[in-house]
N, C-alpha and C. Protein backbone atom coordinates (compact mmCIF):
# COMPACT_ATOMS: atom_id res chain seq x y z
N UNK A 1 0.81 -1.20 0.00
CA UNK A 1 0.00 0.00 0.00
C UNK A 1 0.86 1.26 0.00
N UNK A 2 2.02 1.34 0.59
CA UNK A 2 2.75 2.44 1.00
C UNK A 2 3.57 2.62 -0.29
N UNK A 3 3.48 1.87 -1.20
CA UNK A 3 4.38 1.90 -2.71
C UNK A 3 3.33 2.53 -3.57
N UNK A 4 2.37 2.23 -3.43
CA UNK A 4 1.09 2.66 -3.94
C UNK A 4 1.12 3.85 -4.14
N UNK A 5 1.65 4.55 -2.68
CA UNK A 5 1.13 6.18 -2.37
C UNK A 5 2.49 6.41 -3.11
N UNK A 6 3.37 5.61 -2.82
CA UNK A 6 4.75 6.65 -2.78
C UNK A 6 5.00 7.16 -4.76
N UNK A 7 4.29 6.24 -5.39
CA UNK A 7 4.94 6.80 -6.89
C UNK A 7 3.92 7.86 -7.27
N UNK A 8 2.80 8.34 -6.81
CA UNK A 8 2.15 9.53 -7.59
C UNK A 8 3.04 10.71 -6.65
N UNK A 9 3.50 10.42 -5.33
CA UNK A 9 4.28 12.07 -4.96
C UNK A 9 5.23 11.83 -5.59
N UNK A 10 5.79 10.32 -5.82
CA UNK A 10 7.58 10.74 -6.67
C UNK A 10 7.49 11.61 -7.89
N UNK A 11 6.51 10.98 -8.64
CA UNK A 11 5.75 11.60 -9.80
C UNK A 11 5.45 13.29 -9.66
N UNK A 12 4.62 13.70 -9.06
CA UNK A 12 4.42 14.78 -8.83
C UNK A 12 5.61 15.74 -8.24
N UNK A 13 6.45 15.42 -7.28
CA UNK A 13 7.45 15.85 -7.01
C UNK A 13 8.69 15.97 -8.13
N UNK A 14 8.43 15.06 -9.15
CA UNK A 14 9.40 15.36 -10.09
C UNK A 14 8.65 16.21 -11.46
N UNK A 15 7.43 16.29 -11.34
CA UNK A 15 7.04 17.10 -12.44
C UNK A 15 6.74 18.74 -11.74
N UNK A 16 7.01 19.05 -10.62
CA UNK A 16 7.39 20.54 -9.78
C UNK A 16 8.49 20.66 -9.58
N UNK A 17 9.16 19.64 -9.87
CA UNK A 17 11.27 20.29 -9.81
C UNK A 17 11.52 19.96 -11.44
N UNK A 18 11.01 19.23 -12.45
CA UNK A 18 11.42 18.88 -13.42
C UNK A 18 11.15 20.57 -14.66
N UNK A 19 9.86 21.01 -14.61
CA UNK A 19 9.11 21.90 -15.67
C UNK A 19 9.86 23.02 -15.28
N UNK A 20 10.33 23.67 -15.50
CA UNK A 20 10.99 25.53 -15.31
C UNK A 20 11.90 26.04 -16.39
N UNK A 21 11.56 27.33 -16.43
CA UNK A 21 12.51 28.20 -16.89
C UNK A 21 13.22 28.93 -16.37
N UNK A 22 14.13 29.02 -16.74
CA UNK A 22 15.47 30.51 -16.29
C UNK A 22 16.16 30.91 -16.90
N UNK A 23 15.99 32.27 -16.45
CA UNK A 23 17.51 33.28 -17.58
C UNK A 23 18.05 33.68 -16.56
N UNK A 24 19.29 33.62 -16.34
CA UNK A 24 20.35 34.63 -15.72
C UNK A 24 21.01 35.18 -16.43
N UNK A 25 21.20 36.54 -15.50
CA UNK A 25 21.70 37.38 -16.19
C UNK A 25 23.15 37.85 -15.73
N UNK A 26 24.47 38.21 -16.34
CA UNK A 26 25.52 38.83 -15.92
C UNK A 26 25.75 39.75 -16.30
N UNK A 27 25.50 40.87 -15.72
CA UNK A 27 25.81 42.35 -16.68
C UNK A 27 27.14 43.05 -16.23
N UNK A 28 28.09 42.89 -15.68
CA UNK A 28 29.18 43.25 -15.17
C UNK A 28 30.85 42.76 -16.46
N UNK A 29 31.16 43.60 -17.02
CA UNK A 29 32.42 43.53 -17.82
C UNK A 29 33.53 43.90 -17.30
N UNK A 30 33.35 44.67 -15.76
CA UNK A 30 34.25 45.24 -15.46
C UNK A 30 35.63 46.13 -16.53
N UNK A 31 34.89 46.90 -17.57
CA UNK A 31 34.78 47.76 -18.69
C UNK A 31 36.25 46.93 -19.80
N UNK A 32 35.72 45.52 -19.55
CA UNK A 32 36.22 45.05 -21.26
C UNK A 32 35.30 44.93 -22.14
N UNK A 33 36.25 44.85 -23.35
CA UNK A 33 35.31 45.15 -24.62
C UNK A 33 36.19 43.37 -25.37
N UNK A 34 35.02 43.82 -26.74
CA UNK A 34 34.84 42.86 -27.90
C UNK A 34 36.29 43.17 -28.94
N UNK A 35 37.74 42.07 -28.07
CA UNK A 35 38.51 42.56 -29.54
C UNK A 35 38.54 42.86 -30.88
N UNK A 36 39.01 43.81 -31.06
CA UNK A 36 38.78 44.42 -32.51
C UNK A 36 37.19 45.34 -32.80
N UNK A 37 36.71 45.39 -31.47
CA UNK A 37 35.23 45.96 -32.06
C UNK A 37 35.08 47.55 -31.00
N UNK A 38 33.79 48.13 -31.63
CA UNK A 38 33.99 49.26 -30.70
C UNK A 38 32.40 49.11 -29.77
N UNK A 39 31.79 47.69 -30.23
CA UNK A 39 31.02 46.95 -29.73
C UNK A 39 30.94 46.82 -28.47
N UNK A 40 30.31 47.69 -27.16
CA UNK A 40 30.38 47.49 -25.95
C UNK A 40 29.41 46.15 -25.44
N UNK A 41 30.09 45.09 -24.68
CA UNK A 41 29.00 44.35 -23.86
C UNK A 41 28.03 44.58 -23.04
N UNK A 42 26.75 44.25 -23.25
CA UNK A 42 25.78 44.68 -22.42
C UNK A 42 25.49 43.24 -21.38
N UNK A 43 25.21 42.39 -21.73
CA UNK A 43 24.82 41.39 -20.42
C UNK A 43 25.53 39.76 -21.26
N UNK A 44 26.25 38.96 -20.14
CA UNK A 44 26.33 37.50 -20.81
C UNK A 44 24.90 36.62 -20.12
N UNK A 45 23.90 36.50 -21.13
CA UNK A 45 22.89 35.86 -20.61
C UNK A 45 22.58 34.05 -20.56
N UNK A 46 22.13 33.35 -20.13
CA UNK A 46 22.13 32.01 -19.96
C UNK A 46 20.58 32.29 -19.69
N UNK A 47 19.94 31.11 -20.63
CA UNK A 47 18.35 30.28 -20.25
C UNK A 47 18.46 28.79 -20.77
N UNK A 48 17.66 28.17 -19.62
CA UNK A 48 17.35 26.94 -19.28
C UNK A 48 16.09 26.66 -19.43
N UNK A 49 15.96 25.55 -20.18
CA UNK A 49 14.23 25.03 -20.39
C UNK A 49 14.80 24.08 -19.95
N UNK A 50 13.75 23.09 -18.53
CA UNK A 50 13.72 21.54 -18.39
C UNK A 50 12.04 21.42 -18.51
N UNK A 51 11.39 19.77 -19.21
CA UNK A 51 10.97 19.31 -18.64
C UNK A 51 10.75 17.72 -18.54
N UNK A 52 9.66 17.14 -18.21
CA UNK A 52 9.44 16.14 -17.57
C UNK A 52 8.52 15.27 -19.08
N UNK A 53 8.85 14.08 -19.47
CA UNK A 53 8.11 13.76 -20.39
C UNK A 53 8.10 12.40 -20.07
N UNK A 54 6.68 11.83 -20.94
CA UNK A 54 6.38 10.66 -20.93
C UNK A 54 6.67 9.66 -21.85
N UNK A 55 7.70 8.55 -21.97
CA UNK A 55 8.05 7.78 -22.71
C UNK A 55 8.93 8.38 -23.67
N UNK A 56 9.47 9.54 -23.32
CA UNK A 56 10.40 10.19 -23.84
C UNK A 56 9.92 11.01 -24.76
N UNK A 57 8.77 11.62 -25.28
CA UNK A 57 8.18 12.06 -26.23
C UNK A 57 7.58 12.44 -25.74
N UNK A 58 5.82 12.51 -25.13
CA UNK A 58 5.29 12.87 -24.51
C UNK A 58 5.16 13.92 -23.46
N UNK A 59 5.39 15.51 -23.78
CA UNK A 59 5.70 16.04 -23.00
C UNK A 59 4.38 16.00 -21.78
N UNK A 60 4.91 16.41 -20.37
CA UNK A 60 3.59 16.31 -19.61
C UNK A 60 3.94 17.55 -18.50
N UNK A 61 5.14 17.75 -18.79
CA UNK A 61 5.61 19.46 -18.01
C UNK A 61 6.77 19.88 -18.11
N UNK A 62 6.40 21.29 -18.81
CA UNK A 62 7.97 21.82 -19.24
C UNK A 62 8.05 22.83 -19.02
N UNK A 63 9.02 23.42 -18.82
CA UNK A 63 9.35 25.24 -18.72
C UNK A 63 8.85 26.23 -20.27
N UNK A 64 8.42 27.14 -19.76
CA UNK A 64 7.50 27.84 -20.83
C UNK A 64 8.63 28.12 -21.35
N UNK A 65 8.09 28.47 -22.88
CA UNK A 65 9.01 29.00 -24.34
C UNK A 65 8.97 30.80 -24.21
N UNK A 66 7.92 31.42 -22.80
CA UNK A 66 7.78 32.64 -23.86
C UNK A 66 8.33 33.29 -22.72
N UNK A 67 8.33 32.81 -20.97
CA UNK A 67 8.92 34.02 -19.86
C UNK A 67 9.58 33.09 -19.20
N UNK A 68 10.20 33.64 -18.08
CA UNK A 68 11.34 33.20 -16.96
C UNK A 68 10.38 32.47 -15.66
N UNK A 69 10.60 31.46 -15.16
CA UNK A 69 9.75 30.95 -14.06
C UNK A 69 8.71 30.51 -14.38
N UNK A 70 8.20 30.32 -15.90
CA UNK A 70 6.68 29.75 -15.58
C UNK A 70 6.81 28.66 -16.35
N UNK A 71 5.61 27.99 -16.29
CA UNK A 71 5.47 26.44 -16.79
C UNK A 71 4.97 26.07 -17.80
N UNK A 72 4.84 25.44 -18.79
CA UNK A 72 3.42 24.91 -19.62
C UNK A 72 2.97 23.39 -19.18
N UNK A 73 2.36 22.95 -19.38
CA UNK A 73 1.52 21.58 -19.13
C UNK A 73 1.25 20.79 -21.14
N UNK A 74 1.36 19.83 -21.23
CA UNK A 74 1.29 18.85 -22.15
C UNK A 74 1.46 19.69 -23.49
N UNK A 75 2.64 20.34 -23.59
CA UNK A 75 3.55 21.31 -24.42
C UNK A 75 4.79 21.00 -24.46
N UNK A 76 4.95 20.51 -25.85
CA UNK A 76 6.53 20.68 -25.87
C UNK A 76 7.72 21.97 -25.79
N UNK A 77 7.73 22.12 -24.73
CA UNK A 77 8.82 23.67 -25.41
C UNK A 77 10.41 23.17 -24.98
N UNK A 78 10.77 21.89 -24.60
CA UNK A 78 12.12 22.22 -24.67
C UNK A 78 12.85 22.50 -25.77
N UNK A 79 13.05 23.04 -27.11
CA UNK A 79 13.37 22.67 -27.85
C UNK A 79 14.63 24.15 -28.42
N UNK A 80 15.12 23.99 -29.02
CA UNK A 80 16.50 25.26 -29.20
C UNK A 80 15.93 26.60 -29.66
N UNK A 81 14.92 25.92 -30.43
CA UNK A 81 14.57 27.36 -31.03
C UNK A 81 13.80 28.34 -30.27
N UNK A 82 13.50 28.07 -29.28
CA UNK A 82 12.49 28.40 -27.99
C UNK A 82 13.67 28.90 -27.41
N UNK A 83 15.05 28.44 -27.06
CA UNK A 83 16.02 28.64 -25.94
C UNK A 83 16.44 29.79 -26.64
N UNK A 84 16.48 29.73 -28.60
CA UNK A 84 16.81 31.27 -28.83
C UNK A 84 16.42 32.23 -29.14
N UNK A 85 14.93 31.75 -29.05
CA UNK A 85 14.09 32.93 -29.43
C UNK A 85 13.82 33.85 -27.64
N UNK A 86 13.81 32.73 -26.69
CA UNK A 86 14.05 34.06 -25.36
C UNK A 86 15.39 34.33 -25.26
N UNK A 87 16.50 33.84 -25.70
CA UNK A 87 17.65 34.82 -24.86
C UNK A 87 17.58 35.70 -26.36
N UNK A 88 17.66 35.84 -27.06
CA UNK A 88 17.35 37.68 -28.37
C UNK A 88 16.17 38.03 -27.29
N UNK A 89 15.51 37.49 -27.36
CA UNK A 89 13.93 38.71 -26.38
C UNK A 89 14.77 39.32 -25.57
N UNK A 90 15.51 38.62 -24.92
CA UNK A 90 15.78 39.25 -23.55
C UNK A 90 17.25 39.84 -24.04
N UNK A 91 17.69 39.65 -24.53
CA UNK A 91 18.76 40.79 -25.05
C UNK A 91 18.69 41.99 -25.77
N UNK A 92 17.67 41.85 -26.61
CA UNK A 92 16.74 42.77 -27.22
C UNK A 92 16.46 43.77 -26.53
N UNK A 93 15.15 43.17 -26.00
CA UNK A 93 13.98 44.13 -25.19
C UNK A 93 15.41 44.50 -23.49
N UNK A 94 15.63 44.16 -22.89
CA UNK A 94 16.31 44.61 -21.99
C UNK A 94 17.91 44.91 -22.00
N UNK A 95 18.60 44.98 -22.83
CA UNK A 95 19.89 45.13 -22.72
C UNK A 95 19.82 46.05 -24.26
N UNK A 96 18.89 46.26 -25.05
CA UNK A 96 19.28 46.94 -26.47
C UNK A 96 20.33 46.31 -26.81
N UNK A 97 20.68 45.17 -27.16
CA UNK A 97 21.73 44.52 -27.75
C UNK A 97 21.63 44.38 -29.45
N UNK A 98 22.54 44.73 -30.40
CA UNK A 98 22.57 44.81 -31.05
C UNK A 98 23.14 43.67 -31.77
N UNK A 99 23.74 42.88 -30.89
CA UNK A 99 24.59 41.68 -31.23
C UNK A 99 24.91 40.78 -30.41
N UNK A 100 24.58 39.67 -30.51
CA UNK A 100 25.24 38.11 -29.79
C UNK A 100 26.18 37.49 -30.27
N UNK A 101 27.08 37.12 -29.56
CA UNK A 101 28.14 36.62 -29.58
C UNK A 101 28.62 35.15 -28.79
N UNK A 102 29.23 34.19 -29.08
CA UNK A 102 29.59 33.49 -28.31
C UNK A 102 28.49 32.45 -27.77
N UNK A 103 27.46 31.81 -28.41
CA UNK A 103 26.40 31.00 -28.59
C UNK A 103 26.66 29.32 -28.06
N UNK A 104 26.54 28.98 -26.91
CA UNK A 104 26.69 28.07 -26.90
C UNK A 104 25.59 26.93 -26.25
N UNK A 105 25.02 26.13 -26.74
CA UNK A 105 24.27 25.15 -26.05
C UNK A 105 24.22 23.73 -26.10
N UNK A 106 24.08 23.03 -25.08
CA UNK A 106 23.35 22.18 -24.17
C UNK A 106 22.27 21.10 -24.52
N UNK A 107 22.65 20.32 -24.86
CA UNK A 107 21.29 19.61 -25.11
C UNK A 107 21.43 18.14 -24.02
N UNK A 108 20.40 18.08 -23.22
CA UNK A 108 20.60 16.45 -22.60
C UNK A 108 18.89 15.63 -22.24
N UNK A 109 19.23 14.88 -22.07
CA UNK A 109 18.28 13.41 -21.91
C UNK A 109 18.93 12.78 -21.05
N UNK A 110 17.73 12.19 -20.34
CA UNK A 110 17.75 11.15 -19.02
C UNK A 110 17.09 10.87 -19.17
N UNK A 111 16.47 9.32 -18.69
CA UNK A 111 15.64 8.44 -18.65
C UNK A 111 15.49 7.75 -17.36
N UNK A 112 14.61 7.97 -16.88
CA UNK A 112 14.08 7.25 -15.07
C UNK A 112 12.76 6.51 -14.92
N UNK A 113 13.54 5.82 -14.21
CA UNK A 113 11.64 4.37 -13.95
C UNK A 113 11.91 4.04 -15.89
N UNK A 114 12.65 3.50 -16.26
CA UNK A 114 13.07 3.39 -18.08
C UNK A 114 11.85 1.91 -18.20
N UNK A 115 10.55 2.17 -19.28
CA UNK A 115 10.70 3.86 -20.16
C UNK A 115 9.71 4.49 -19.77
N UNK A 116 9.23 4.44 -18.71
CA UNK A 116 8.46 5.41 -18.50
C UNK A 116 8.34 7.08 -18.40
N UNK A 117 9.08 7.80 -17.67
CA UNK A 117 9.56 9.01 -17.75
C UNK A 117 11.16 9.29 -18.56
N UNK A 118 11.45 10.94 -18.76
CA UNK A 118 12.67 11.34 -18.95
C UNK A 118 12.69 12.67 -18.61
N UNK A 119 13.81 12.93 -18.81
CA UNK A 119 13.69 14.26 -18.07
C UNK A 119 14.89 14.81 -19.36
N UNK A 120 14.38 16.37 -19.84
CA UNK A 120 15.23 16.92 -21.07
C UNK A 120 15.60 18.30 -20.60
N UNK A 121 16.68 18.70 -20.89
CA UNK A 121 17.19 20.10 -21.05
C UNK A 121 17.20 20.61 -21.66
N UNK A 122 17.67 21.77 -22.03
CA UNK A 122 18.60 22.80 -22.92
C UNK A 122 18.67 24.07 -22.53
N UNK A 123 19.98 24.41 -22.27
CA UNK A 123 20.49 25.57 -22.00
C UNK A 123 21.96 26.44 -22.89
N UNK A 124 21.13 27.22 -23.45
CA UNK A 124 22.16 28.31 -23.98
C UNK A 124 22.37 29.15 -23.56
N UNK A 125 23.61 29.85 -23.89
CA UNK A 125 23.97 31.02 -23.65
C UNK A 125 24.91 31.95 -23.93
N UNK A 126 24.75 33.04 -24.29
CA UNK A 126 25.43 33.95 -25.11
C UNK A 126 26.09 35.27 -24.61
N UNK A 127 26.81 35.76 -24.91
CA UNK A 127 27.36 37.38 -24.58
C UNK A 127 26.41 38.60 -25.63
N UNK A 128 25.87 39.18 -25.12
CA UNK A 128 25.14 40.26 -26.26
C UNK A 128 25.66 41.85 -25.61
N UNK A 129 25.72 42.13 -27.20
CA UNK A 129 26.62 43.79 -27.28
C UNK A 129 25.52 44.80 -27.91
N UNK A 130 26.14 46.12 -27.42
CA UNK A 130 25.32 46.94 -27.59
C UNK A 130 26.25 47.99 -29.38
């Protein structure tokens, strides 16, 4: 009986730590610049989409494609083009960045209770100049 209870909180407990988004932000250059450019740095930003899927396909909770901290439900958004369409938003709209530089991402898969769940990432992140 007590196995019973215990896999819908494992379950649930991993689809409230698994689904999120985040951008951090570093805005500090301590006044270096872009060799050869007259290109000032405005922020090195990093975002993270995880979520939680079923049979590896099946998404069933993931970190939203469009803001920082929120969730979607039976949506796929881990996917790159989502990871670069918010860090330009957010270099864009908050840093007036005129340019990204230095692009790098992340892609991973895990598989738990196999095959029932997995759990997916992706995190990029870039330097953007003004």
């Amino acid at each position: 009986m007590k196995k019973m209870l215990l896999l819908p909180v494992a379950v649930l407990a991993m689809m409230v730590l698994a689904g999120c988004t985040s951008v951090n932000v570093a805005p500090k250059f301590n006044s270096l610049q872009k060799p050869g450019s007259q290109a000032i740095p405005a922020a090195h930003i990093n975002v993270d989409i995880d979520g939680l899927y079923l049979f590896g396909f099946l998404p069933i909770w993931t970190g939203s494609a469009a803001e920082d901290g929120y969730a979607a439900i039976f949506t796929n958004t881990v996917k790159l083009e989502n990871a670069v369409s918010l860090l330009t938003r957010v270099a864009r709209n908050e840093y007036n960045a005129r340019e990204i530089t230095d692009l790098n991402s992340s892609i991973n898969s895990v598989f738990f209770l196999p095959p029932l769940f997995s759990y997916k990432s992706i995190e990029l992140s870039g330097t953007a100049y003004r």
